[in-house]
N, C-alpha and C. Protein backbone atom coordinates (compact mmCIF):
# COMPACT_ATOMS: atom_id res chain seq x y z
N UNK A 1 -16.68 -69.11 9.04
CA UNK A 1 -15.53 -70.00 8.96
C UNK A 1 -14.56 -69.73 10.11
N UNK A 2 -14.56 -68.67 10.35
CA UNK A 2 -13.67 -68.05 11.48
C UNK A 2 -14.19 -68.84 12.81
N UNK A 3 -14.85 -69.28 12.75
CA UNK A 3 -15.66 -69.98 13.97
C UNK A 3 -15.36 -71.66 14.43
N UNK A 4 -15.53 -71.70 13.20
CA UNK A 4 -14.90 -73.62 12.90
C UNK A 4 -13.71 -73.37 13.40
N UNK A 5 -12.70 -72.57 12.60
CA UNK A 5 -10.90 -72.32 12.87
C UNK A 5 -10.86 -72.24 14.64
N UNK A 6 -11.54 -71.32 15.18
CA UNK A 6 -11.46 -71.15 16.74
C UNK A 6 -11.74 -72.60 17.17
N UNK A 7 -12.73 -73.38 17.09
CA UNK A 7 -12.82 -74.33 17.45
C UNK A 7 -11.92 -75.55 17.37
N UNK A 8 -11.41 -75.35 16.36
CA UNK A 8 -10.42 -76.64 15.57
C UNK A 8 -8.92 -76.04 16.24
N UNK A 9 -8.86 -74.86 16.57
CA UNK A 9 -7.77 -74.65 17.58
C UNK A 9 -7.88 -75.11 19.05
N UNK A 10 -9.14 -74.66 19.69
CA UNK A 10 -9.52 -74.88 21.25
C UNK A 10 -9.19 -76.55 21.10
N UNK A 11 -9.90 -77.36 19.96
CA UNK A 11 -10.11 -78.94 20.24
C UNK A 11 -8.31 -79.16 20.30
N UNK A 12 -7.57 -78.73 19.54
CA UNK A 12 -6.11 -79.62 19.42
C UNK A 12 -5.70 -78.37 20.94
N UNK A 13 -5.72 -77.91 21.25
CA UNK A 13 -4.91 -77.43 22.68
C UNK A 13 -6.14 -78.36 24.23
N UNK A 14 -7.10 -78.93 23.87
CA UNK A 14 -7.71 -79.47 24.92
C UNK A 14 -6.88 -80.90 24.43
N UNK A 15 -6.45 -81.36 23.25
CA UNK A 15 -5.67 -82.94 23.06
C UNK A 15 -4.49 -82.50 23.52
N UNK A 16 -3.64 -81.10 23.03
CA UNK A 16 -2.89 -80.91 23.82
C UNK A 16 -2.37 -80.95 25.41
N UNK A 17 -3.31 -80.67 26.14
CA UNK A 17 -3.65 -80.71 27.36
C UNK A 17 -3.68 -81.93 27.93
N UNK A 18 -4.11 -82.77 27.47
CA UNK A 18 -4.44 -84.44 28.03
C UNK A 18 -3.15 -84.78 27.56
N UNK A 19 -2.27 -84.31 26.70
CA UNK A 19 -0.97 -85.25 26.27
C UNK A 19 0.44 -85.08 27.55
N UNK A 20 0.06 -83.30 27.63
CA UNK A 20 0.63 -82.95 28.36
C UNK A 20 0.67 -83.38 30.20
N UNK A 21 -0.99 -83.80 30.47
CA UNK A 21 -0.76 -84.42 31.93
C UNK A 21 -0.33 -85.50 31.81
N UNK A 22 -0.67 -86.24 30.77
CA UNK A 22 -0.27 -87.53 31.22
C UNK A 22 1.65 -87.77 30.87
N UNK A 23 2.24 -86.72 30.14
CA UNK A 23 3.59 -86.60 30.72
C UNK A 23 4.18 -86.17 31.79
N UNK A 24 3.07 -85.35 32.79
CA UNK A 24 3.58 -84.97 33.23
C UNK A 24 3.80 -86.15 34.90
N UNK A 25 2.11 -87.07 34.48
CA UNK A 25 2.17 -87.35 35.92
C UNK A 25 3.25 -88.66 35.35
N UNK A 26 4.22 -89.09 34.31
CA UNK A 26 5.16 -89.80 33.56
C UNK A 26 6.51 -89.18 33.89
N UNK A 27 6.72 -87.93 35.19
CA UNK A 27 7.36 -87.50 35.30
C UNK A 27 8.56 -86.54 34.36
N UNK A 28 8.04 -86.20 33.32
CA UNK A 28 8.69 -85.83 32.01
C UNK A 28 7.97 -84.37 31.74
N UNK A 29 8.66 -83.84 32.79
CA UNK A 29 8.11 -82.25 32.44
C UNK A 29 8.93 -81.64 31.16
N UNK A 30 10.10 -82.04 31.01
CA UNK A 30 10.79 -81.06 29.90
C UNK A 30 9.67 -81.15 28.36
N UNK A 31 9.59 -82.98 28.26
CA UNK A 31 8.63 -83.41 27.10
C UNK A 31 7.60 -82.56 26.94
N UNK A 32 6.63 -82.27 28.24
CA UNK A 32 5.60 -81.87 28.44
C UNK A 32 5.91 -80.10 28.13
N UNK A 33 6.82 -79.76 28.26
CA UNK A 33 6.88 -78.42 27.66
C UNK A 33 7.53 -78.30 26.56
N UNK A 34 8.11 -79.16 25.77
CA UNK A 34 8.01 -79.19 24.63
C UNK A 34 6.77 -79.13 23.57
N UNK A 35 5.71 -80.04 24.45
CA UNK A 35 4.78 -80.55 23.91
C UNK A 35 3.99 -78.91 23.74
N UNK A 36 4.05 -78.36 24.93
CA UNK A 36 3.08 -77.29 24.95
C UNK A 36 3.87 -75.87 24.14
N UNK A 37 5.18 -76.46 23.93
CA UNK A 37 5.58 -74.97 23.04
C UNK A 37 5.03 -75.53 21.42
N UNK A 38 5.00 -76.53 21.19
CA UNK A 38 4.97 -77.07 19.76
C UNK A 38 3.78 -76.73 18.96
N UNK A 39 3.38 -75.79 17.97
CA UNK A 39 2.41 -75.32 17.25
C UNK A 39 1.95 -74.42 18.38
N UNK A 40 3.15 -73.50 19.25
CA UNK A 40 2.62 -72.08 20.07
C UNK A 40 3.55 -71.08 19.42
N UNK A 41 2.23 -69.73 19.40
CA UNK A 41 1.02 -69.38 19.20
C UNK A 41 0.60 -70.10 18.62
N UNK A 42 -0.72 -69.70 19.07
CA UNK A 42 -2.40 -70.67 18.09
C UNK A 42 -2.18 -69.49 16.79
N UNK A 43 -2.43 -69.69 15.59
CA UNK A 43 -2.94 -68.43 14.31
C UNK A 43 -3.82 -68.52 14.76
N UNK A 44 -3.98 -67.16 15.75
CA UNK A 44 -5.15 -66.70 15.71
C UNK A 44 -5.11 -65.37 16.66
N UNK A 45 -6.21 -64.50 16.99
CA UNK A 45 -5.92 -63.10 17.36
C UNK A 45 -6.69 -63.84 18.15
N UNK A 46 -7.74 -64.82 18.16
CA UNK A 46 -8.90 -64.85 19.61
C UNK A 46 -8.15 -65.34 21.10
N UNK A 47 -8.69 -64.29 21.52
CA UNK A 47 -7.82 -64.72 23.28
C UNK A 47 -8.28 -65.71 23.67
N UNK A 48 -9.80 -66.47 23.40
CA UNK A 48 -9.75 -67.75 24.14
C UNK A 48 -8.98 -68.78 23.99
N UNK A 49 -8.60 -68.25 22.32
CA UNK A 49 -7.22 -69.48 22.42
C UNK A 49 -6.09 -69.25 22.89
N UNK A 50 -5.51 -67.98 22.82
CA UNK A 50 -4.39 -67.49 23.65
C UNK A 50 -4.34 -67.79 24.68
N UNK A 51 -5.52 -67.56 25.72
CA UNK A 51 -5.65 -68.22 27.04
C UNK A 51 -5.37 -69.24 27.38
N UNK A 52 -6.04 -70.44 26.51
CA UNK A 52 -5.98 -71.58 26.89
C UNK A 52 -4.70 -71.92 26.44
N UNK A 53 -4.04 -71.94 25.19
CA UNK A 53 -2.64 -72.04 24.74
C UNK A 53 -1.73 -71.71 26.49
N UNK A 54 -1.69 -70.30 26.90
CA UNK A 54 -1.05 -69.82 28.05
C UNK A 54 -1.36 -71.02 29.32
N UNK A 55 -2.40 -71.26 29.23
CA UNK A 55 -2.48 -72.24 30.39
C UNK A 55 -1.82 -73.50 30.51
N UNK A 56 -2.00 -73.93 29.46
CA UNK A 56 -1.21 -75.26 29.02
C UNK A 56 0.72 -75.38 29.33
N UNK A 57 1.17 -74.11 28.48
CA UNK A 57 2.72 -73.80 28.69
C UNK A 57 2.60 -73.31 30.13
N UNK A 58 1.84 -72.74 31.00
CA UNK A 58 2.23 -72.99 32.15
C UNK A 58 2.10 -73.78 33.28
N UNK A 59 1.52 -74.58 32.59
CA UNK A 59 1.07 -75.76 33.68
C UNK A 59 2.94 -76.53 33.11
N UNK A 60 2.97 -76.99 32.02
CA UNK A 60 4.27 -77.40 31.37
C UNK A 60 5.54 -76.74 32.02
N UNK A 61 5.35 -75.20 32.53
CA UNK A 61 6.76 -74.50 32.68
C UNK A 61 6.53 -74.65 34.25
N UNK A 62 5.73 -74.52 34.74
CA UNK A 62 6.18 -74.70 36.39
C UNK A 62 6.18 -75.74 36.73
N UNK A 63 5.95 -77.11 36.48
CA UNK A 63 6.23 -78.44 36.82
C UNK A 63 7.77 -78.56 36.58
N UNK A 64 8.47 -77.62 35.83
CA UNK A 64 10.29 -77.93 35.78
C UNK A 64 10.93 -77.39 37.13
N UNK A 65 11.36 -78.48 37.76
CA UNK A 65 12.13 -78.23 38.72
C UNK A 65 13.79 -78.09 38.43
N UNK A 66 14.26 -78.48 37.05
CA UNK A 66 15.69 -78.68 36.89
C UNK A 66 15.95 -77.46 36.00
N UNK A 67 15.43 -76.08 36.16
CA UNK A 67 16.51 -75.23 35.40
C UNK A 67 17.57 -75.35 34.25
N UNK A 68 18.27 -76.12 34.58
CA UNK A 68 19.16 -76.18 33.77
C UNK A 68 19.46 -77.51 33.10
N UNK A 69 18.95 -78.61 33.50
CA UNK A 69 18.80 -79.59 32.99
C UNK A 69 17.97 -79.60 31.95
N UNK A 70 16.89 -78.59 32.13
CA UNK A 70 15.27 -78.51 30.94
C UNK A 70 16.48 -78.01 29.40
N UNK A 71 17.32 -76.98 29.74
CA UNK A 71 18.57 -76.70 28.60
C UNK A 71 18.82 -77.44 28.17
N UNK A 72 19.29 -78.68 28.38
CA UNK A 72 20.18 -80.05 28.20
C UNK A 72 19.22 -80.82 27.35
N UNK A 73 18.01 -80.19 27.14
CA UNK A 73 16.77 -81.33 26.76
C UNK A 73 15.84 -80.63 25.95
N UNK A 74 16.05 -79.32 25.83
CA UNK A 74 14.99 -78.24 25.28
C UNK A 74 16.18 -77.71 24.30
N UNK A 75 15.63 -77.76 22.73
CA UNK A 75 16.30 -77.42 21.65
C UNK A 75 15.88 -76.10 21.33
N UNK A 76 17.23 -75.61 20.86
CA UNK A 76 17.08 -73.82 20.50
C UNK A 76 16.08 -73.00 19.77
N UNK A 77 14.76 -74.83 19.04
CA UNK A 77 14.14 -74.11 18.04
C UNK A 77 13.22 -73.22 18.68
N UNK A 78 12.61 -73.56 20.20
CA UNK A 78 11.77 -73.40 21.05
C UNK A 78 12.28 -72.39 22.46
N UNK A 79 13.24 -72.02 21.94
CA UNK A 79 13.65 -71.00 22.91
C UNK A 79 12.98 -69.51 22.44
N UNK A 80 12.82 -68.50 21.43
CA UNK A 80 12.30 -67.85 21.03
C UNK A 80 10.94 -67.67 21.80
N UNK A 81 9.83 -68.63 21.84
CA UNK A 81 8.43 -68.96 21.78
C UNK A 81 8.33 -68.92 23.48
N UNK A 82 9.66 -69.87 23.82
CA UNK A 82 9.51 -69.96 25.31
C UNK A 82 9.29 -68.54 25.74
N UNK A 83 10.49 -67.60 25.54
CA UNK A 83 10.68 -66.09 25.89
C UNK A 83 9.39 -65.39 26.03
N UNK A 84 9.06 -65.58 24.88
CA UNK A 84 7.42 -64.57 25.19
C UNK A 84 6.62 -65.44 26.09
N UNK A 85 6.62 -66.66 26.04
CA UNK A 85 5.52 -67.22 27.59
C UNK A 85 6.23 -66.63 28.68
N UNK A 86 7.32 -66.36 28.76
CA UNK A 86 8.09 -65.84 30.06
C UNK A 86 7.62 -64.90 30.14
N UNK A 87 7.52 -63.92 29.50
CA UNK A 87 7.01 -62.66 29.36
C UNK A 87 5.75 -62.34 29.71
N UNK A 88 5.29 -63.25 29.12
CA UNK A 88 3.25 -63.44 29.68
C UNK A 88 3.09 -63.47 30.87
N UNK A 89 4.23 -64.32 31.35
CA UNK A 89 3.86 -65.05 32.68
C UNK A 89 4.61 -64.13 33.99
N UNK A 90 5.15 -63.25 33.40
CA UNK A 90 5.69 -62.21 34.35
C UNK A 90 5.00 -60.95 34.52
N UNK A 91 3.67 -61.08 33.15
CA UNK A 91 2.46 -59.83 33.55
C UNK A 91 1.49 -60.26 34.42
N UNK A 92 1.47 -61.65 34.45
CA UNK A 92 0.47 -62.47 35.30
C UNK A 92 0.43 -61.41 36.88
N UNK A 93 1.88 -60.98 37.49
CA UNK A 93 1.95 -60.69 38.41
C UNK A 93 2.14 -61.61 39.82
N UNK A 94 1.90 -63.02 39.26
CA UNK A 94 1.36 -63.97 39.90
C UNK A 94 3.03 -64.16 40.95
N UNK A 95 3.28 -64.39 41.76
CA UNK A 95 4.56 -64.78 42.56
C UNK A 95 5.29 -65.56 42.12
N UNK A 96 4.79 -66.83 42.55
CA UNK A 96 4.89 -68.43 41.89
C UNK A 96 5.69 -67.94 40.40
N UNK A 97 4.49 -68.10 39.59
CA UNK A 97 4.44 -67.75 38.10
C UNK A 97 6.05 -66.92 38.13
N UNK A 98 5.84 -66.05 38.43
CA UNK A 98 7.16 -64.55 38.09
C UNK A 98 8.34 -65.38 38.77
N UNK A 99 8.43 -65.89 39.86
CA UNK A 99 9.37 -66.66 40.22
C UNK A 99 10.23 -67.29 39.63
N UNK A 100 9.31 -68.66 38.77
CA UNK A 100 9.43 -69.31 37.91
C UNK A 100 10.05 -69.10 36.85
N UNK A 101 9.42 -67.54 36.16
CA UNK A 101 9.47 -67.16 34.85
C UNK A 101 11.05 -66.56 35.06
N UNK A 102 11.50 -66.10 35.92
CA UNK A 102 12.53 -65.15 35.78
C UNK A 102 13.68 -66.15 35.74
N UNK A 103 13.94 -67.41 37.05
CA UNK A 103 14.62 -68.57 37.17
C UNK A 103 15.11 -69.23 35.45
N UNK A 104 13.76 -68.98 35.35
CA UNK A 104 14.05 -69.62 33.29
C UNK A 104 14.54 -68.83 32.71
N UNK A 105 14.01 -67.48 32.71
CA UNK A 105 14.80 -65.73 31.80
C UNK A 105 16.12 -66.20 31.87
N UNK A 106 16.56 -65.89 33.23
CA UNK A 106 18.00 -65.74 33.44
C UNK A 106 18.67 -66.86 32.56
N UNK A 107 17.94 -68.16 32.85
CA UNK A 107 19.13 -69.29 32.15
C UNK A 107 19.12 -69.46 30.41
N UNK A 108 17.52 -68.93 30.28
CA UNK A 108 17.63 -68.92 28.83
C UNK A 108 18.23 -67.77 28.23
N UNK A 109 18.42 -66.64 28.90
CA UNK A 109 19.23 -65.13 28.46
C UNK A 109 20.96 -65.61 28.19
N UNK A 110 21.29 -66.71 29.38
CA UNK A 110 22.37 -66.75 29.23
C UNK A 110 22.96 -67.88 27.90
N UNK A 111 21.96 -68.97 27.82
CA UNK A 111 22.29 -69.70 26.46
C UNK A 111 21.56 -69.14 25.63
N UNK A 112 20.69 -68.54 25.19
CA UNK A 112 19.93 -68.14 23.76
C UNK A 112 20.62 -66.51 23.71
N UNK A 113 21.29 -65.66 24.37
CA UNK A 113 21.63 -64.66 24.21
C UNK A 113 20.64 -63.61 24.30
N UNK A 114 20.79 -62.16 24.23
CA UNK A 114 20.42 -61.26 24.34
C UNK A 114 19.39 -61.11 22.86
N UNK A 115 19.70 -61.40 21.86
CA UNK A 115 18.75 -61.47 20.37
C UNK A 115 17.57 -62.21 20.77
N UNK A 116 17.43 -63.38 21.48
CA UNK A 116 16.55 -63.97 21.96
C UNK A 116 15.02 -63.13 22.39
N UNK A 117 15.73 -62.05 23.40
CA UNK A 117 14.81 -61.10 24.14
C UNK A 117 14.41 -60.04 23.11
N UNK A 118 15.05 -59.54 22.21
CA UNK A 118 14.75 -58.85 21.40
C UNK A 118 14.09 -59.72 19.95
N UNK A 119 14.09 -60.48 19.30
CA UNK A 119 13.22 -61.42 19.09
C UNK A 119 11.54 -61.64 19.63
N UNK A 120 11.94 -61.78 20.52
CA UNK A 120 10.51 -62.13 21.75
C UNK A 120 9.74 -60.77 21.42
N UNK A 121 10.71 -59.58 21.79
CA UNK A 121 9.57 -58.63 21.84
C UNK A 121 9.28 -57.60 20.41
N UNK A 122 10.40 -57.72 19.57
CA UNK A 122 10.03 -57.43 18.25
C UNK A 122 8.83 -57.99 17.69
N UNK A 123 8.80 -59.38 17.62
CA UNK A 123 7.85 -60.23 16.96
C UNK A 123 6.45 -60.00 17.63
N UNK A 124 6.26 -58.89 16.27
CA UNK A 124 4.10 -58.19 16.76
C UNK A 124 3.01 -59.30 16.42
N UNK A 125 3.61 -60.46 15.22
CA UNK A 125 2.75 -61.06 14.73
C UNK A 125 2.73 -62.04 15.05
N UNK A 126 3.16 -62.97 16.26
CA UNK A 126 3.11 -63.89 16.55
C UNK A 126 2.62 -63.67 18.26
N UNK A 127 1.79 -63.43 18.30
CA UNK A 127 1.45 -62.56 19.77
C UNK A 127 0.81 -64.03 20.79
N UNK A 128 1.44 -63.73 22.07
CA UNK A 128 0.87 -64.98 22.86
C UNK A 128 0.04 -64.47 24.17
């Protein structure tokens, strides 16, 4: 059964995925990372879905060019969830990626507060 569940996760983050380009080439990156925080984490411990989940929110988080406008448009429920993709995406090592990720840290540290970050990294069971 554990097998079906992996699958029935991979299939809704590959619909995920198609919802998400076609917002994005709709010019609506904030939507599009909404879209990709929404039901993130996958329940589940398997990294192929973690992976693919991660790929999705970052294809979603580096298409934002407005910093602070994505605030203006991105609700507090999804700030938490964001934090740990920040976090992911700053082990990546990747330039780009860490660039990106920190540009967002900073602005989401300063509206979601300091509990935010501690949140992010308290929370063992919701692992991304």
């Amino acid at each position: 059964m554990e097998a079906e569940n992996i699958e029935a996760i991979i299939a809704r983050i590959e619909h995920k995925t198609r919802k998400i380009e076609s917002l994005l080439k709709q010019l609506k990156p904030v939507e599009a990372l909404k879209t990709a925080l929404e039901g993130s984490p996958p329940n589940t411990k398997d990294e192929r879905c973690k992976s693919a989940n991660w790929i999705v929110v970052h294809r979603a988080m580096m298409a934002i060019k407005d910093v602070d406008g994505m605030f203006s448009s991105l609700d507090p429920e999804y700030y938490d969830i964001l934090m740990k993709y920040l976090y992911r995406g700053l082990a990546t090592g990747d330039r780009p990626t860490c660039d990106q990720c920190l540009k967002i840290h900073e602005r989401l540290t300063e509206r979601a507060g300091l509990g935010c970050i501690l949140r992010a990294l308290a929370d063992t069971v919701n692992t991304v």
